[in-house]
Protein backbone atom coordinates (compact mmCIF):
# COMPACT_ATOMS: atom_id res chain seq x y z
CA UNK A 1 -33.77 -28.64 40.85
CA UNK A 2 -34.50 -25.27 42.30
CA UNK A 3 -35.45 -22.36 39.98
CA UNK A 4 -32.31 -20.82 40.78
CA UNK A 5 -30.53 -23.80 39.39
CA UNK A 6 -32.36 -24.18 36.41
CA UNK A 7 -31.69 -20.43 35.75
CA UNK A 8 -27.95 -20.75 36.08
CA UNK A 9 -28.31 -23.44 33.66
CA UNK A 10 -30.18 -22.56 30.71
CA UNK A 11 -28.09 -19.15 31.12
CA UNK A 12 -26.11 -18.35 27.89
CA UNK A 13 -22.68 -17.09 28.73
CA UNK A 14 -21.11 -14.60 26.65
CA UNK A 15 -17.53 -13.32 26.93
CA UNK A 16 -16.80 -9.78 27.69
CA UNK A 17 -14.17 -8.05 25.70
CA UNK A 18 -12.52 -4.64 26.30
CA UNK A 19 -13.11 -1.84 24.42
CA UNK A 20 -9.73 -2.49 23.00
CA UNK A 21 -10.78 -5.46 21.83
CA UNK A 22 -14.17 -4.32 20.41
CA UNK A 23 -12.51 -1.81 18.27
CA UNK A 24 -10.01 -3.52 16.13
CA UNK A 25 -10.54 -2.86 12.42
CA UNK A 26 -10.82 -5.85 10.01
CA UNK A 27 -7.51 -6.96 8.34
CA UNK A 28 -7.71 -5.61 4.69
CA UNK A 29 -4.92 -8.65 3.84
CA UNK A 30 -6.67 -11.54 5.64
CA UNK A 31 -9.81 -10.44 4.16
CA UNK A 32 -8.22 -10.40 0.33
CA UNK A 33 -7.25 -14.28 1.36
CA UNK A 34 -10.98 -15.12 2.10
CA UNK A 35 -11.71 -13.40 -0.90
CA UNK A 36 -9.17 -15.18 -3.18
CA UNK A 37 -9.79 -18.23 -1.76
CA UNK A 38 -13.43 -18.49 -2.78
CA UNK A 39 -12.43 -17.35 -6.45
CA UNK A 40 -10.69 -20.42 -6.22
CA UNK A 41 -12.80 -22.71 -4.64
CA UNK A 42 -15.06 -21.89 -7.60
CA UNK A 43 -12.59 -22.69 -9.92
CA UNK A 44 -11.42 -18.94 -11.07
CA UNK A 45 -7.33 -19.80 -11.59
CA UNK A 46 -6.45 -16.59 -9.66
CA UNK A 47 -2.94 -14.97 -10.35
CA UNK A 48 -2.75 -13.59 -6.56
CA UNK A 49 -0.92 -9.97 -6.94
CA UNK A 50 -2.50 -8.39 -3.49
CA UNK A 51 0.00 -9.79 -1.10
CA UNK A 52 3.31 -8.15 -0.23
CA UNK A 53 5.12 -11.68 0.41
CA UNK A 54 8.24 -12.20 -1.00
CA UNK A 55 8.12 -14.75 -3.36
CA UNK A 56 12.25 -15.44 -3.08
CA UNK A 57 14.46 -17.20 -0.21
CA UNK A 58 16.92 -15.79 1.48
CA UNK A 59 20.65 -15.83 -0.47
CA UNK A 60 22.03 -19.67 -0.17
CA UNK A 61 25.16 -17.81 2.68
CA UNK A 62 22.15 -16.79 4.75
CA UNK A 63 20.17 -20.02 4.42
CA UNK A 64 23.47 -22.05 5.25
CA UNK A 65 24.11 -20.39 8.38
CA UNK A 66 20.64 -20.56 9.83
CA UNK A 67 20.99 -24.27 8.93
CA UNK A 68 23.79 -24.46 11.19
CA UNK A 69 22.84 -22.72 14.03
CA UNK A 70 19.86 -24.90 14.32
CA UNK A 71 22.47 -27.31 15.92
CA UNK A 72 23.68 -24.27 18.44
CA UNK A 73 22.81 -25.72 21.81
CA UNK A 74 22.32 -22.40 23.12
CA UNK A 75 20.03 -21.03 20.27
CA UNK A 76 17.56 -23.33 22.14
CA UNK A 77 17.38 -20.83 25.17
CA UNK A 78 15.74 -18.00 25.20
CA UNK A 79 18.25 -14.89 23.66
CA UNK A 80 19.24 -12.21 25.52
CA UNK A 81 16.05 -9.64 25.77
CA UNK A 82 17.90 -6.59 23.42
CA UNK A 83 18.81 -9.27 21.32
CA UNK A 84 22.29 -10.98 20.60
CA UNK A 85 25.10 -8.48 20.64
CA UNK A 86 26.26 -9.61 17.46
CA UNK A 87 23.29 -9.30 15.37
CA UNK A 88 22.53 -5.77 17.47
CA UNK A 89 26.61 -4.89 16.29
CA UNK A 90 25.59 -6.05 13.11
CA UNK A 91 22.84 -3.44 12.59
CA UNK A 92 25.49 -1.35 13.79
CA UNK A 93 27.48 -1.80 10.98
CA UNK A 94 24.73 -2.21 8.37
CA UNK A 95 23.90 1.57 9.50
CA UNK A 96 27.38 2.82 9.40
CA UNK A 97 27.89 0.95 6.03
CA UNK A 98 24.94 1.81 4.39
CA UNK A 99 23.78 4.76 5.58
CA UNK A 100 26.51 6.55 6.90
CA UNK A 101 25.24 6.75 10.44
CA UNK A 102 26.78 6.17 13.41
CA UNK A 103 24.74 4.14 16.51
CA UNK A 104 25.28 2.44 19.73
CA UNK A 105 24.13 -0.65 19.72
CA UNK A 106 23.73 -0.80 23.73
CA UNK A 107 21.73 2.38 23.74
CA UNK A 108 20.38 2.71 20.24
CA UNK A 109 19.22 -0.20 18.99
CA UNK A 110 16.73 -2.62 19.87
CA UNK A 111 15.89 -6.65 17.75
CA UNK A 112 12.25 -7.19 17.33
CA UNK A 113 10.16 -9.79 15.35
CA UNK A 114 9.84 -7.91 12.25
CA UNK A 115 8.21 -3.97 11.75
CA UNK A 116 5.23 -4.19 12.97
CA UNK A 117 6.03 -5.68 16.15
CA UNK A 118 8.37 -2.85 16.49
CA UNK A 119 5.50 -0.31 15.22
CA UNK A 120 3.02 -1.98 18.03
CA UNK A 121 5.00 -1.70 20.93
CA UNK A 122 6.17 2.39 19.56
CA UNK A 123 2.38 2.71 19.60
CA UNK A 124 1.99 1.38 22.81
CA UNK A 125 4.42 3.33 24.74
CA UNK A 126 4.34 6.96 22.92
CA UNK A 127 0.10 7.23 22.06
CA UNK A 128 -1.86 7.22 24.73
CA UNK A 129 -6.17 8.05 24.42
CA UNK A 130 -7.08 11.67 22.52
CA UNK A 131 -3.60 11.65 21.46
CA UNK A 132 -2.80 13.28 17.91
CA UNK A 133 -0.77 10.79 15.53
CA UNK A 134 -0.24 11.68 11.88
CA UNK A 135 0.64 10.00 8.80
CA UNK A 136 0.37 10.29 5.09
CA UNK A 137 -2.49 9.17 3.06
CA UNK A 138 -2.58 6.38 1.29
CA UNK A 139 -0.43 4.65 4.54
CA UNK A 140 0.01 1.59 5.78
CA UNK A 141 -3.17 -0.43 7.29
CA UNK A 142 -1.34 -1.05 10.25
CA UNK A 143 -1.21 2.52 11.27
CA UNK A 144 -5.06 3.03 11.15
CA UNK A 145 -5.69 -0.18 12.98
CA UNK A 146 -3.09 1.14 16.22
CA UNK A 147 -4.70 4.35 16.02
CA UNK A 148 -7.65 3.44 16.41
CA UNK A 149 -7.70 0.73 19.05
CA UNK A 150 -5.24 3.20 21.20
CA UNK A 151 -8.23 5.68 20.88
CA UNK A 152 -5.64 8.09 19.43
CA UNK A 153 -6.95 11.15 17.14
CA UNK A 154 -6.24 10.36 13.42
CA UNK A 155 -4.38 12.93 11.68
CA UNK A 156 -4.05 12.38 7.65
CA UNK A 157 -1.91 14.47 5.73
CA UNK A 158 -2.94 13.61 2.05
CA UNK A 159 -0.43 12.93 -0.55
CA UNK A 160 -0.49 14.41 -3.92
CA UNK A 161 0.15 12.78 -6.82
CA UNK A 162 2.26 15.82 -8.47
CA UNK A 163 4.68 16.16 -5.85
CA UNK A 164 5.47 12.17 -6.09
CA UNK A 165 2.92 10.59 -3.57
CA UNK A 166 4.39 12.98 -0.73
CA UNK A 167 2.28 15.08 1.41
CA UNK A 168 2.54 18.88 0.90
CA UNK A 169 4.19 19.51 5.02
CA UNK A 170 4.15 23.14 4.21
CA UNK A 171 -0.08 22.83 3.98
CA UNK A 172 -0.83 21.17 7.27
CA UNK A 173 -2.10 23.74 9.70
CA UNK A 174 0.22 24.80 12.66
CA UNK A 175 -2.58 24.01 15.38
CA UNK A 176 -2.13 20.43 14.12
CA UNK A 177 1.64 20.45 14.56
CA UNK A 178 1.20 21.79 17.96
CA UNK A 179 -0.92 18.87 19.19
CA UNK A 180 0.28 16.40 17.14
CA UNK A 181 2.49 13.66 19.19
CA UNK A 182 3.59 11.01 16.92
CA UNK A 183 4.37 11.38 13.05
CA UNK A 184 4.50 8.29 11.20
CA UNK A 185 6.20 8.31 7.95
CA UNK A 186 6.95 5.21 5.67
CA UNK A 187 9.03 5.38 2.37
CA UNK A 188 9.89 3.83 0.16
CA UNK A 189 6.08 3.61 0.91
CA UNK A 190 3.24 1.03 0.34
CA UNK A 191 0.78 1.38 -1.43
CA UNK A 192 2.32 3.89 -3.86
CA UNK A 193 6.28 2.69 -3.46
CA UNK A 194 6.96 6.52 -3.81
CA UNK A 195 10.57 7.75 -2.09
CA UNK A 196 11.37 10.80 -0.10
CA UNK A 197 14.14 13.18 -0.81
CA UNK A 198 16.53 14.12 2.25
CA UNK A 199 15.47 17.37 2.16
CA UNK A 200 11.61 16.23 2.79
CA UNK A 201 13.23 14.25 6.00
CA UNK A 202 15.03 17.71 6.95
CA UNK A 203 11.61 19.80 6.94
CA UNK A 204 10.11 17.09 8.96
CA UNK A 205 12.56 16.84 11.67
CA UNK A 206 12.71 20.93 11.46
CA UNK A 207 9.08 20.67 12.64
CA UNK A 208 9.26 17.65 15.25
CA UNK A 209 11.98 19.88 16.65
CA UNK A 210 10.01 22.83 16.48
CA UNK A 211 6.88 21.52 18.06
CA UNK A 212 7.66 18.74 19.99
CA UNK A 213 6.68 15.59 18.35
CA UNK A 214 8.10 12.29 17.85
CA UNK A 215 8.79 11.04 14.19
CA UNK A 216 8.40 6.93 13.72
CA UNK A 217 9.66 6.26 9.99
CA UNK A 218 8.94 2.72 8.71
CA UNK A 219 11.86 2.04 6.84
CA UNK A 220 10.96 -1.64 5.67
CA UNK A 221 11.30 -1.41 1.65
CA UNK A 222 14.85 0.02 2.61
CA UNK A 223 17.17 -1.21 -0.80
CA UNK A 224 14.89 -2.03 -2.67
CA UNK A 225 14.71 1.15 -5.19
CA UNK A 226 14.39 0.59 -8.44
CA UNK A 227 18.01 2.30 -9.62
CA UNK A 228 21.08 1.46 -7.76
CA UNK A 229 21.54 5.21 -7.19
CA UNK A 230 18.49 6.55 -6.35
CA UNK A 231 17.92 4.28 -3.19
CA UNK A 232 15.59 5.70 -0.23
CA UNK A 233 17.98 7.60 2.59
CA UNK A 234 17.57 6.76 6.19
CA UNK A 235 15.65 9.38 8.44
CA UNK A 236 18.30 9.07 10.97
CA UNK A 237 21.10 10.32 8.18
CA UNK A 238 19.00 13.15 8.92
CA UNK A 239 21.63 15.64 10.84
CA UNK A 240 19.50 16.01 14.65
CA UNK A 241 17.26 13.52 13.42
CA UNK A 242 18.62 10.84 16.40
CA UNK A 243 17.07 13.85 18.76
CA UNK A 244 13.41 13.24 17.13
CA UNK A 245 13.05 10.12 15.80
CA UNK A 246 13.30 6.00 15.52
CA UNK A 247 13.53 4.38 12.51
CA UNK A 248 11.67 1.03 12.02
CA UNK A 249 13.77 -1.49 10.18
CA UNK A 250 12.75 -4.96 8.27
CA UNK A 251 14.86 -7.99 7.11
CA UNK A 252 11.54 -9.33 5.57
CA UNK A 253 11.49 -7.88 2.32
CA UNK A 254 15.41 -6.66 1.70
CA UNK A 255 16.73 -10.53 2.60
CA UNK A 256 13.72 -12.59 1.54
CA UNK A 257 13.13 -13.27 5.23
CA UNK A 258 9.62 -11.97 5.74
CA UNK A 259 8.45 -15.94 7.24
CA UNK A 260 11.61 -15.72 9.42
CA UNK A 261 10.53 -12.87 11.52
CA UNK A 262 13.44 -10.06 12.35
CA UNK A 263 14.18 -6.34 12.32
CA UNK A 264 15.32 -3.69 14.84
CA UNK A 265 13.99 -0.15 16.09
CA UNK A 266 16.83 2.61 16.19
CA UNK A 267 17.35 6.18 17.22
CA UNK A 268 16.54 8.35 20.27
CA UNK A 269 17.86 6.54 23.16
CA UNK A 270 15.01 7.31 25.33
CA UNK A 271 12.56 5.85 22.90
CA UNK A 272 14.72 2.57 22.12
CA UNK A 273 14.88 2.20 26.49
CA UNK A 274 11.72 3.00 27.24
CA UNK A 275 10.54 -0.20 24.15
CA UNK A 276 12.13 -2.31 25.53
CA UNK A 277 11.07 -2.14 28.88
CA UNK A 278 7.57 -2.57 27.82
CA UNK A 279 8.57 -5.41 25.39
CA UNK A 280 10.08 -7.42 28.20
CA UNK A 281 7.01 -7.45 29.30
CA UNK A 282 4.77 -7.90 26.48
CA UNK A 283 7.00 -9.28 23.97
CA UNK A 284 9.12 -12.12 22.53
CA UNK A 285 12.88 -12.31 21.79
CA UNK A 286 13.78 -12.97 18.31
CA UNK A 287 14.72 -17.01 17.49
CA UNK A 288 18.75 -17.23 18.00
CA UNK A 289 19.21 -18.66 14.81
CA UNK A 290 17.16 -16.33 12.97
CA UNK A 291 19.39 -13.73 14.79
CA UNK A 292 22.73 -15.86 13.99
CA UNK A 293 21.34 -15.36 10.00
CA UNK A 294 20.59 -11.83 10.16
CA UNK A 295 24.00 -11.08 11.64
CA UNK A 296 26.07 -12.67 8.21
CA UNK A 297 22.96 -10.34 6.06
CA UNK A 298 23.52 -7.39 7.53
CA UNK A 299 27.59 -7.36 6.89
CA UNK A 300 27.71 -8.67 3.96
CA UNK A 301 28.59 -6.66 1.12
CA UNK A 302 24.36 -5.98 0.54
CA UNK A 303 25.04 -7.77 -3.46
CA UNK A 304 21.94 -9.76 -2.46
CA UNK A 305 19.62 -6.82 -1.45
CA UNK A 306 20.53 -5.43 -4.86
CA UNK A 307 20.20 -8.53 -6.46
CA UNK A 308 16.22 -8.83 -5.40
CA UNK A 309 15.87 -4.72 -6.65
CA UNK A 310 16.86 -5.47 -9.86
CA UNK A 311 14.37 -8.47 -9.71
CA UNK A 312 12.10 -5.88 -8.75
CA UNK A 313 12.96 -3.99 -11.66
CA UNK A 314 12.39 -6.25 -14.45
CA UNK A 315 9.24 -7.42 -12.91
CA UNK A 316 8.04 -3.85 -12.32
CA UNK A 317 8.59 -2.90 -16.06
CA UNK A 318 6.67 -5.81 -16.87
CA UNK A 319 3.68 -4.73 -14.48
CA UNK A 320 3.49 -0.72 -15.01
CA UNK A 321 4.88 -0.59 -18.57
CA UNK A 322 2.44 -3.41 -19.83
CA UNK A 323 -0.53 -1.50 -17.94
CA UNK A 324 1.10 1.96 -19.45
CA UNK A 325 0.79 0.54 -23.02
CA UNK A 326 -2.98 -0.42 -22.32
CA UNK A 327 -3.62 3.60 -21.76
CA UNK A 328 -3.85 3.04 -17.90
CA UNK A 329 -2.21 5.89 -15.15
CA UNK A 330 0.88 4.44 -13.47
CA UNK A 331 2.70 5.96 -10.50
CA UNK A 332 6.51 5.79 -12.07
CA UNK A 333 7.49 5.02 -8.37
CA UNK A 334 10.73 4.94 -7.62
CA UNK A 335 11.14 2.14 -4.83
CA UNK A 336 9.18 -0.80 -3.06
CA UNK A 337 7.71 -4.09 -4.42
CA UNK A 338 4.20 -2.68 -5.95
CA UNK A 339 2.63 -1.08 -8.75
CA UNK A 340 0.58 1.55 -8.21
CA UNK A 341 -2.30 2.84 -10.83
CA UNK A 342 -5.61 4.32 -11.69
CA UNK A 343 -8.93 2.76 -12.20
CA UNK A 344 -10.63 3.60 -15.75
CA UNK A 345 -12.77 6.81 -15.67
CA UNK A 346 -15.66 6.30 -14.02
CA UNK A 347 -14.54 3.06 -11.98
CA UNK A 348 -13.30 3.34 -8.40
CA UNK A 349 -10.62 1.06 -7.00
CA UNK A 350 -12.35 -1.19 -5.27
CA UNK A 351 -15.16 -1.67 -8.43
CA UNK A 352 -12.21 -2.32 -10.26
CA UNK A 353 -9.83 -4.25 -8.02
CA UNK A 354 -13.28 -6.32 -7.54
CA UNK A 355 -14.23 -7.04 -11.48
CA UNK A 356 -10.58 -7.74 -11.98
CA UNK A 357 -10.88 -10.39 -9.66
CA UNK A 358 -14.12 -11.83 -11.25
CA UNK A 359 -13.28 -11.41 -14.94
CA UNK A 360 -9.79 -11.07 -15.65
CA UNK A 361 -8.81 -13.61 -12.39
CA UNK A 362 -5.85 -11.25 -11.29
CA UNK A 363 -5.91 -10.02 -7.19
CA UNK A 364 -4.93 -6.52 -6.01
CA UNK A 365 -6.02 -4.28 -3.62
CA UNK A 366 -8.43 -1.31 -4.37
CA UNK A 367 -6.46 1.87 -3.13
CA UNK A 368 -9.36 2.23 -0.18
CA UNK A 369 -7.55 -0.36 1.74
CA UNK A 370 -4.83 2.13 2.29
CA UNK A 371 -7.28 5.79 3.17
CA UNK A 372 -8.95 7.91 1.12
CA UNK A 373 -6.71 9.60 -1.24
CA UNK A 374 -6.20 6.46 -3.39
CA UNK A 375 -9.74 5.47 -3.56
CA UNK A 376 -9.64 5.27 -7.44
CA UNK A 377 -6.26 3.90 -7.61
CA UNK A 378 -5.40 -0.16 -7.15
CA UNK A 379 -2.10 -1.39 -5.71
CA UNK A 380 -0.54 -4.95 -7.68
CA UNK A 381 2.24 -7.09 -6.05
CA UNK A 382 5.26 -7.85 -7.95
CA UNK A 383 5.85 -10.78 -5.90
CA UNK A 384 5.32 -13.44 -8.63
CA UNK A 385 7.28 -14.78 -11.54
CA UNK A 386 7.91 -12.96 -14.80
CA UNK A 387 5.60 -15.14 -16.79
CA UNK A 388 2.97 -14.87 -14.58
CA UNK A 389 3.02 -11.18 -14.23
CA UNK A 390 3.28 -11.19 -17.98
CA UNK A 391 -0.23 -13.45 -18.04
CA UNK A 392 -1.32 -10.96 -15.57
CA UNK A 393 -1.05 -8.12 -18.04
CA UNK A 394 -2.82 -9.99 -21.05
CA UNK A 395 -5.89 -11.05 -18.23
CA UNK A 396 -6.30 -7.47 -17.92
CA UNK A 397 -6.03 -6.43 -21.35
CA UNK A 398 -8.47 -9.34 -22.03
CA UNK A 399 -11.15 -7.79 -19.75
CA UNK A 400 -10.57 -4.12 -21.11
CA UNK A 401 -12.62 -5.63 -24.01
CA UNK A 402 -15.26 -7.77 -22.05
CA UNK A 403 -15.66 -4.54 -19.95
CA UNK A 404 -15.67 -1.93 -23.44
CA UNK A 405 -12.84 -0.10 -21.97
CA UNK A 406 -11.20 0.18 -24.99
C-alpha cells in the first residue's frame, strides 16, 4: 500500500455544513423534553405543563369525516399545490363568518402544514441577509431561530407589562421603522396569551404603510379568548390592512388538530403568489383528508372552538387563580392556552422554572426561552386535566415551604 493510500485511509471525514446550517439555535421545546425525560427516568412523577400540545381531539363531526376520506381514492394523490378548493373556499368562509372579511380564495389564500411552515417559507421569501425584522418581546422561539439563520438584523420591541404585554409602537425610533422590512406580530400571543385591541392593529398598519414594511401576524390562538366577547380580531379586519400584511392561520390549537398538520397564509396577493411559488418548490401539500376535515371545521357553526375556550377557562382559573392565592404575579391574560407569572423576588425564571422541576415535579418554561423581557417570569401549559392542574398548584404550594417562600 502506497503512502498515499494509507493516507486516504486513516483520513477522518467530516461533513461540511453551510453556514445556514451552523447557525440554527437549539430548540427551547425539544430541549424541555430531554429535560423532563430525565426527571423521569429518575423517578420524579413530572406533571409536564411546558408544552403547548393540545391535550383534546378534534370534535367527533371532524374526526368522522377524516375517517371517511381515508377511503377517498383520490386523497391518495398528491392535492392540488394551493390546496383543495374546498378547504381554500372554506377559509373563505371561516374569514367572512368570523371575521367579517372578505378574501379570494384563488388569489388570497394559500393551505400549508400548520403556522410555522407558513412562517418559514414568509421568512424565506421576504428576509433576505442584513435585513431588519421586528417583533415583540417575549415572542415566539420560532421567530428568533428564522432570524437568525436568514442572517436577518433582530429588531425587539419590548413589551410592557402595564400596557397588557403590548409593545409601546409610539417608543420605537423612526430610523428603525425606516429600515425595518418585516414586522412580526402574534396575539393572542405566547408566552404571555395577552390580546391586541383593533386600534393597536390600526397604528401598526398606519406605520407599515407609512414606511414600507410588511406586517406577518401569527394568528394561531385565534378563538381561543377567555370570554366569548372579548375574542382576538383579525389583522386583516384591519381597513388597508390586505395592502400590508398576511395573516398566519392554525387549525392546531382552535380544532384540536395540532398532530394533523393544517393552516393557511392570507392577505396581500403578492405575498400569498410569490409563497407559493417558493413552496412548490420547497414544500409539501397538505394530506387530502386532513384537508377534507378542515373543510367541515372551518364552516361549521365554530360551537367547538368555543367549546375548547371555555375549557381553557376553567382550567386557566384553576392555574392563575390558585398561583394568585399563593401571593404570586399573574398576567390576567385575556386569550391563548398559558399562564403567565412572576418568579419570587430574588429568583429568575429559569432558577425557578428549574427548582420547580426538581422539587415540586411540575414543568414550565422560564420566560428566557421567549427574549429578554420575561426573564423573571415562567410560562405553564394548560394543556392537562383539571385534577392534574389542581395537583400542580398544591406541588407548588408544597415547595413555597421547602424553599421558605412563604
Amino acid at each position: 500500500m502506497s503512502v498515499a493510500q494509507a493516507d486516504i485511509r486513516d483520513r477522518v471525514w467530516t461533513p461540511r455544513f453551510t453556514p445556514i446550517a451552523q447557525t440554527i439555535p437549539p430548540n427551547v421545546f425539544a430541549d424541555m423534553d430531554v429535560k423532563v425525560a430525565a426527571a423521569r427516568a429518575a423517578g420524579a412523577d413530572v406533571i409536564d405543563l411546558a408544552k403547548g400540545n393540545p391535550d383534546a381531539y378534534p370534535a367527533d363531526f371532524i374526526r368522522d369525516v377524516a375517517k371517511s376520506a381515508v377511503d377517498d381514492p383520490l386523497n391518495a394523490r398528491y392535492t392540488p399545490f394551493d390546496g383543495k378548493p374546498a378547504f381554500l373556499e372554506a377559509a373563505a368562509h371561516w374569514y367572512r363568518n368570523v371575521h367579517g372579511v372578505d378574501l379570494d380564495w384563488t388569489t388570497q389564500l394559500f393551505a400549508v402544514e400548520g403556522a410555522v411552515d407558513g412562517l418559514a417559507g414568509l421568512f424565506a421569501i421576504l428576509v433576505d441577509r442584513g435585513d431588519a425584522v421586528a417583533f415583540a418581546d417575549p415572542y415566539y422561539p420560532s421567530y428568533h431561530c428564522m432570524a437568525v439563520m436568514h442572517g436577518a438584523e433582530e429588531i425587539l420591541l419590548p413589551a410592557r407589562a402595564e400596557l397588557g404585554w403590548l409593545p409601546d409602537l409610539d417608543a420605537v425610533d423612526e430610523s428603525v421603522w425606516r429600515r425595518l422590512r418585516v414586522l412580526v406580530l402574534n396575539y393572542p400571543n405566547n408566552p404571555t396569551g395577552a390580546q391586541a385591541p383593533a386600534s393597536f392593529f390600526e397604528h401598526a398598519v398606519a406605520l407599515a404603510k407609512r414606511y414600507g414594511f410588511l406586517i406577518v401576524h401569527d394568528f394561531a390562538y385565534t378563538g381561543l379568548g377567555v370570554r366569548d366577547d372579548d375574542q382576538q380580531v383579525s389583522l386583516l379586519a384591519v381597513p388597508g390592512a390586505i395592502d400590508v400584511a398576511v395573516e398566519v392561520d392554525s387549525l392546531s390549537k382552535m380544532y384540536a388538530m395540532a398532530g394533523w398538520r393544517a393552516g393557511f397564509v392570507a392577505g396581500n396577493r403578492d405575498v400569498v403568489a410569490r409563497l407559493k411559488q417558493y413552496h412548490y418548490q420547497m414544500g409539501s401539500m397538505v394530506t387530502g383528508m386532513i384537508q377534507d376535515a378542515g373543510v367541515v371545521a372551518l364552516d361549521s357553526d365554530q360551537s367547538c372552538v368555543a367549546e375548547l375556550a371555555h375549557r381553557y377557562a376553567r382550567r386557566r382559573e384553576i392555574v392563575a387563580g390558585g398561583l394568585r392565592a399563593l401571593g404570586f404575579d399573574v398576567f390576567d391574560s385575556a386569550g391563548g392556552i398559558y399562564v403567565w407569572f412572576k418568579a419570587p423576588d430574588g429568583w429568575s425564571g429559569q432558577r425557578f422554572a428549574d427548582t420547580l422541576l426538581d422539587v415540586a415535579e411540575v414543568a414550565g418554561l422560564p420566560g428566557t426561552c421567549f427574549g429578554h423581557v420575561g426573564a423573571d417570569w415562567v410560562r405553564l401549559s394548560l394543556l392537562k386535566d383539571e385534577a392534574q392542574l389542581r395537583e400542580a398548584v398544591q406541588r407548588i404550594d408544597a415547595a413555597r415551604d421547602r424553599l421558605g417562600l412563604r
